[in-house]
Protein backbone atom coordinates (compact mmCIF):
# COMPACT_ATOMS: atom_id res chain seq x y z
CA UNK A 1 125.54 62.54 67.65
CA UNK A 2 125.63 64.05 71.52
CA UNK A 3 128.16 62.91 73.93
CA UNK A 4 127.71 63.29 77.84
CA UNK A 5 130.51 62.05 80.25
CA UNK A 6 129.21 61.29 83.40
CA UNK A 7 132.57 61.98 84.93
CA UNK A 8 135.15 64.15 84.66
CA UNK A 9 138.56 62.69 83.67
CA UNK A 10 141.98 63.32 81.89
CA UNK A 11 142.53 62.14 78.01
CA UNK A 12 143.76 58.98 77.68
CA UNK A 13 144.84 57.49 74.22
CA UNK A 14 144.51 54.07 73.84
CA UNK A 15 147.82 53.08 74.60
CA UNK A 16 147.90 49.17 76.07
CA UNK A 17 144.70 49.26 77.51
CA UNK A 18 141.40 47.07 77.19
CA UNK A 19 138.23 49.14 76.65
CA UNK A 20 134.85 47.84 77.07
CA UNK A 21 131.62 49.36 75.24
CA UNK A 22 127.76 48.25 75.62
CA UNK A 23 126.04 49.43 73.08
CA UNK A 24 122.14 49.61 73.08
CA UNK A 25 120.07 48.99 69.96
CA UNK A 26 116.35 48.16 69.48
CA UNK A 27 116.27 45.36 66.69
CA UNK A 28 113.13 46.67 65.20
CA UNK A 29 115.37 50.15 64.14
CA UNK A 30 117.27 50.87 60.74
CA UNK A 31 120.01 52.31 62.44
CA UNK A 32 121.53 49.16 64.64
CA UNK A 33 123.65 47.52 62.37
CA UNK A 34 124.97 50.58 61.47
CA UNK A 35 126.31 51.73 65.19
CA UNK A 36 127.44 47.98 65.77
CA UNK A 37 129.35 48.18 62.19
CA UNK A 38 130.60 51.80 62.69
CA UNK A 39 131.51 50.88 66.10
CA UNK A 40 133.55 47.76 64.92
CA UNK A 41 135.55 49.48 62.23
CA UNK A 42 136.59 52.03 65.45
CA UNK A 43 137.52 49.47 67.40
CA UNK A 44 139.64 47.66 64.64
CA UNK A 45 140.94 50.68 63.42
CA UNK A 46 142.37 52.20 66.80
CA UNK A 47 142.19 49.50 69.07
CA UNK A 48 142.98 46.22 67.36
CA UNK A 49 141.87 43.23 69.53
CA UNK A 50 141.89 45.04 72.61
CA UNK A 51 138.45 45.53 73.47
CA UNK A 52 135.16 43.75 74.25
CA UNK A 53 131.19 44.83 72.77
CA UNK A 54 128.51 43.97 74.55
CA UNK A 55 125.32 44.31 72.80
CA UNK A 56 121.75 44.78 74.52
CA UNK A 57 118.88 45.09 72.54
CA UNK A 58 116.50 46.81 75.00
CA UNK A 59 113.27 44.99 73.17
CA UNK A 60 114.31 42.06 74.77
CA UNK A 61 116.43 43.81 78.04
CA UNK A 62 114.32 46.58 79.19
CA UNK A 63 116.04 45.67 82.57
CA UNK A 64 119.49 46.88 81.72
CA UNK A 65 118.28 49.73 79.57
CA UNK A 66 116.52 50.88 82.68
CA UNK A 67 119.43 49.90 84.79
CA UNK A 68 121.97 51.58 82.62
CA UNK A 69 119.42 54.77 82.05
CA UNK A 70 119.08 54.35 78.30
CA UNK A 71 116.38 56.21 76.76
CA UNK A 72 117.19 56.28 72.90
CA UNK A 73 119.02 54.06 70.60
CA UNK A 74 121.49 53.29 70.08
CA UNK A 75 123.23 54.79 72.87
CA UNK A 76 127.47 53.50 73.42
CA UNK A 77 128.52 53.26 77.14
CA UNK A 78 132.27 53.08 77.25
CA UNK A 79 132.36 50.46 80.84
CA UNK A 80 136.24 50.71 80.61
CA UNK A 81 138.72 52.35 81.27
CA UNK A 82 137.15 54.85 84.04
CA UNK A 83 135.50 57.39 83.66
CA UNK A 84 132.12 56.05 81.72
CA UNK A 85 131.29 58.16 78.73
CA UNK A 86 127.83 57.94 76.87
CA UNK A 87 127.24 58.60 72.73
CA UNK A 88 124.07 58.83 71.69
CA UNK A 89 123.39 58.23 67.39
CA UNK A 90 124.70 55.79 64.62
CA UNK A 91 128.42 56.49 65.40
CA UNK A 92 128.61 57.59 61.92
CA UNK A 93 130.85 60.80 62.90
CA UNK A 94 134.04 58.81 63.25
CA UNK A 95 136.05 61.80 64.52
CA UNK A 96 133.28 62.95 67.36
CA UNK A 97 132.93 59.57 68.37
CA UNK A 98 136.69 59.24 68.43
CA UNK A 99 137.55 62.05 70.72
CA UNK A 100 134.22 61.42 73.13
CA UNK A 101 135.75 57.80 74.04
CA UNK A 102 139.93 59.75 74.60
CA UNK A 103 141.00 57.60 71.34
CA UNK A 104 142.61 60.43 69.91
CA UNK A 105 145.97 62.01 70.53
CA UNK A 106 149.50 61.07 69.80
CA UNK A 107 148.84 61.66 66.37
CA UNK A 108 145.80 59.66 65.99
């Protein structure tokens, strides 16, 4: 799992705020259900109802793959809050992926 932000930002925990994630799969790959199922238990886990996943499967959206510069799946895109941060694998490494979107701190 590799991380890139594309911008440079302060932590933020997930206090009251609404995140949005796209997540990129390619249906004809083992791995999808896993990132969409690892990335749900996240979500449920640390930000309970407050947040939105949008998923594009690039066999079918090459368009927004190519718009949003996705070359492998599945690749996350954290939309909001600012700034956008990319993870790239099955989301399996629940810590990683934790502290690449600023869900940790405060204890969490």
């Amino acid at each position: 799992m590799k991380a890139r932000r594309r911008e440079r930002g302060r932590s933020a925990t997930a206090g009251g705020e609404s995140y949005v994630f796209r997540l990129f799969v390619a249906s004809s790959e083992s791995t999808p259900p896993q990132a969409s199922g690892n990335l749900a238990r996240l979500c449920e886990e640390h930000l309970q109802g407050r947040y939105q996943i949008e998923t594009v499967d690039v066999l079918k959206d090459a368009a927004a793959a190519h718009k949003n510069n996705v070359l492998v799946t599945p690749t996350l895109i954290l939309i909001k809050p600012l700034p956008k941060v990319t993870v790239l694998g099955n989301l399996s490494e629940t810590r990683q992926v934790l502290a690449a979107l600023r869900l940790m701190g405060n204890g969490r």
